[in-house]
Protein backbone atom coordinates (compact mmCIF):
# COMPACT_ATOMS: atom_id res chain seq x y z
CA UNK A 1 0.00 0.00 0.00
CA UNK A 2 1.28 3.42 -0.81
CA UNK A 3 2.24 6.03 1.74
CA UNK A 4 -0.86 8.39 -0.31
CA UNK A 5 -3.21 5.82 0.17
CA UNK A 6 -2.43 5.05 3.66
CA UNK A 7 -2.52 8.69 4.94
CA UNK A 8 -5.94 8.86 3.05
CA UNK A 9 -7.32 5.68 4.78
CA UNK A 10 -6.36 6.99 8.51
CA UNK A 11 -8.69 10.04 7.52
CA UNK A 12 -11.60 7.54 7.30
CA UNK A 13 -12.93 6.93 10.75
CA UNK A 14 -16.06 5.36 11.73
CA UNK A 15 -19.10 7.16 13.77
CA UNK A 16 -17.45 5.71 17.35
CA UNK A 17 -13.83 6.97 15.86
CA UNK A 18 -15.34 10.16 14.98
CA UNK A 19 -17.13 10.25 18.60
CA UNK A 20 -14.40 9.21 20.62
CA UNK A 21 -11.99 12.24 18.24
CA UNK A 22 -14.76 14.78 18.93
CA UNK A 23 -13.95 13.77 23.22
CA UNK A 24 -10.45 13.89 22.85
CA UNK A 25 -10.62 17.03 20.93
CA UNK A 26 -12.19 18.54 23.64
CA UNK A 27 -10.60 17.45 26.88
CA UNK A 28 -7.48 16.30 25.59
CA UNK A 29 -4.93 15.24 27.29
CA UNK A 30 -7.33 12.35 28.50
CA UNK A 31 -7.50 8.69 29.77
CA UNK A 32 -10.15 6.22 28.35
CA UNK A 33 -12.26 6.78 31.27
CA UNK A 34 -12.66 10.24 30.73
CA UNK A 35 -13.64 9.25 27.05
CA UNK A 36 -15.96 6.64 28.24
CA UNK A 37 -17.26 9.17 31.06
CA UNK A 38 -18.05 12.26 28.01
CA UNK A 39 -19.50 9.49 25.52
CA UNK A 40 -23.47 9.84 25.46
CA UNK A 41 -23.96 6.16 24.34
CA UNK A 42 -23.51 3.59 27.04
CA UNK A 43 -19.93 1.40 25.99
CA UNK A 44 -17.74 -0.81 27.31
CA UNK A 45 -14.75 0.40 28.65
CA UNK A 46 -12.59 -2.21 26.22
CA UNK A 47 -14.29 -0.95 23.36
CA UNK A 48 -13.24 2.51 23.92
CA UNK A 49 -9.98 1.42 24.73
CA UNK A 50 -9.45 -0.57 21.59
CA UNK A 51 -11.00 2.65 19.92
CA UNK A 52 -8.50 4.97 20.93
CA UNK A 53 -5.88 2.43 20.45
CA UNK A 54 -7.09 2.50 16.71
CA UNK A 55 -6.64 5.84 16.33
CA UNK A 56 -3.43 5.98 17.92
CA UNK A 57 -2.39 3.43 14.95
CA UNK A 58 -4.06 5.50 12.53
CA UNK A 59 -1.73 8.19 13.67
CA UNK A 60 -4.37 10.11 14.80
CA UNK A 61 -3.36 10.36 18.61
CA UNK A 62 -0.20 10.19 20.66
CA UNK A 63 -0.47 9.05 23.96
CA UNK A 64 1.64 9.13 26.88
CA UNK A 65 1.76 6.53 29.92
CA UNK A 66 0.73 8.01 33.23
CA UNK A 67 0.67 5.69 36.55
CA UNK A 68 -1.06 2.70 35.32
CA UNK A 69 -2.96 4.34 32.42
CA UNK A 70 -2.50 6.31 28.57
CA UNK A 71 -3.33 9.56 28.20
CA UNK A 72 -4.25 10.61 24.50
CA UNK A 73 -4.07 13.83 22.75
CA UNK A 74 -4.52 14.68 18.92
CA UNK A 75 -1.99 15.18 16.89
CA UNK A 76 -3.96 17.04 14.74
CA UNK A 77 -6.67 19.99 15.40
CA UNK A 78 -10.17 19.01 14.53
CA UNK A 79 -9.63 21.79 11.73
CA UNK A 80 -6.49 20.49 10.25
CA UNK A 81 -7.57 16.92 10.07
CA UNK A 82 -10.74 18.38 8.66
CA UNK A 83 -8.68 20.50 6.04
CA UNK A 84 -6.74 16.79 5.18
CA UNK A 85 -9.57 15.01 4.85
CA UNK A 86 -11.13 17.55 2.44
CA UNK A 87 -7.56 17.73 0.33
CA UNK A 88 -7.78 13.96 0.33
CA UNK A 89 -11.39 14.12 -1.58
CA UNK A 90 -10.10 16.97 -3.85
CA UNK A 91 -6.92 15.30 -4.95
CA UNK A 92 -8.97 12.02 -5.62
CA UNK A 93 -11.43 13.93 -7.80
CA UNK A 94 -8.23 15.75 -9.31
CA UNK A 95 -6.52 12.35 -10.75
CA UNK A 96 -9.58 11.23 -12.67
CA UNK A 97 -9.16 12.71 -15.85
CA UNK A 98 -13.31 13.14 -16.71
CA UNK A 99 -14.07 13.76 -12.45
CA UNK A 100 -12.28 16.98 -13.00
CA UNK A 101 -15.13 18.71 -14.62
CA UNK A 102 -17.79 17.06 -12.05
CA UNK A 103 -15.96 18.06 -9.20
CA UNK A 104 -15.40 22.30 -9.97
CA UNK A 105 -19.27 22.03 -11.41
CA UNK A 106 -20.35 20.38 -8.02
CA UNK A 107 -18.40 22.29 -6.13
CA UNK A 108 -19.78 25.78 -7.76
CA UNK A 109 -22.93 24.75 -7.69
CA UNK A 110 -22.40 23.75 -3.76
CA UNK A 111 -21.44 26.81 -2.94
CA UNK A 112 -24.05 29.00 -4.85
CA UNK A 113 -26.64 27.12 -3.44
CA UNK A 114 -25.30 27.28 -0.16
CA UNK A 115 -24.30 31.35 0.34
CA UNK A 116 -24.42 33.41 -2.97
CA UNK A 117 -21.57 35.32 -0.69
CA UNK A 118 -19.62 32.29 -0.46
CA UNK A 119 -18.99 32.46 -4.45
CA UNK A 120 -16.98 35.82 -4.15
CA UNK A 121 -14.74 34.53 -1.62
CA UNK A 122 -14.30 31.46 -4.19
CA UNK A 123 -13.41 33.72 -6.99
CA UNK A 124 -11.47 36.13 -4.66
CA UNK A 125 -9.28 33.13 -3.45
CA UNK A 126 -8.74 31.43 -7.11
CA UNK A 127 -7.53 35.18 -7.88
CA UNK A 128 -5.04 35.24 -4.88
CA UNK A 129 -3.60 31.62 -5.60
CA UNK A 130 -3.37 32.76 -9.35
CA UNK A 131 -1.18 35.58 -8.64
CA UNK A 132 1.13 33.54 -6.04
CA UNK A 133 1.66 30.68 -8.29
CA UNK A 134 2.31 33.74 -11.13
CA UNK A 135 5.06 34.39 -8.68
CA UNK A 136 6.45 30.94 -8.32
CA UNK A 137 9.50 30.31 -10.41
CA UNK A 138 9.07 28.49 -13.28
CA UNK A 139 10.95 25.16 -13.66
């Protein structure tokens, strides 16, 4: 497996991944009590604590050992691993020769349908990339 593919596949997490992230993000640095303690489903302890283990795997989490337990923390923001994960789904639309199209249409139409003000910061931030990469040596 690539090193591409495998960054792409620890951005896919599962709803108790994502649930068990969304704790961590907020009271990080934190034991798998005080995930299973902020969860609102009912869940074994040993399922959270294979969870986070998972994500520590992943990549997703570093953890430290304190007395006789971890204690995870991110090693991403919720907003960078956000910003990856949405690079990720670009770049895969970007390699397809005919998803090219589909992908700027969608994404235009998206946005327009979304916040008609959202389409000016579009254009204003294609103009801004256009002039640094005018910039940018050529090779």
């Amino acid at each position: 497996m690539t090193s591409t593919r495998r960054q792409s596949q620890q951005l896919l997490l599962g709803p108790l991944e994502m649930q068990v992230m969304n704790v961590v993000w907020s009271v990080a640095p934190c034991s798998v009590r005080d995930v299973v303690e902020r969860l609102n489903c009912k869940l074994a302890y040993t399922t959270v604590m294979t969870t986070l283990d998972r994500l520590f795997k992943k990549g997703l989490l570093e953890r430290e050992k304190s007395e006789r337990a971890f204690l995870y923390s991110p090693l991403l923001s919720s907003q960078d691993w956000e910003r990856r994960r949405a690079g990720d789904l670009v770049a895969g639309f970007l390699s397809g020769p005919d998803s090219r199209d589909l992908l700027l249409s969608s994404l235009v139409d998206a946005v327009g349908q979304h916040d008609a003000m959202l389409l000016d910061e579009l254009e204003e931030k294609i103009r801004r990339k256009r002039r640094e990469l005018s910039r940018m040596p050529k090779p």
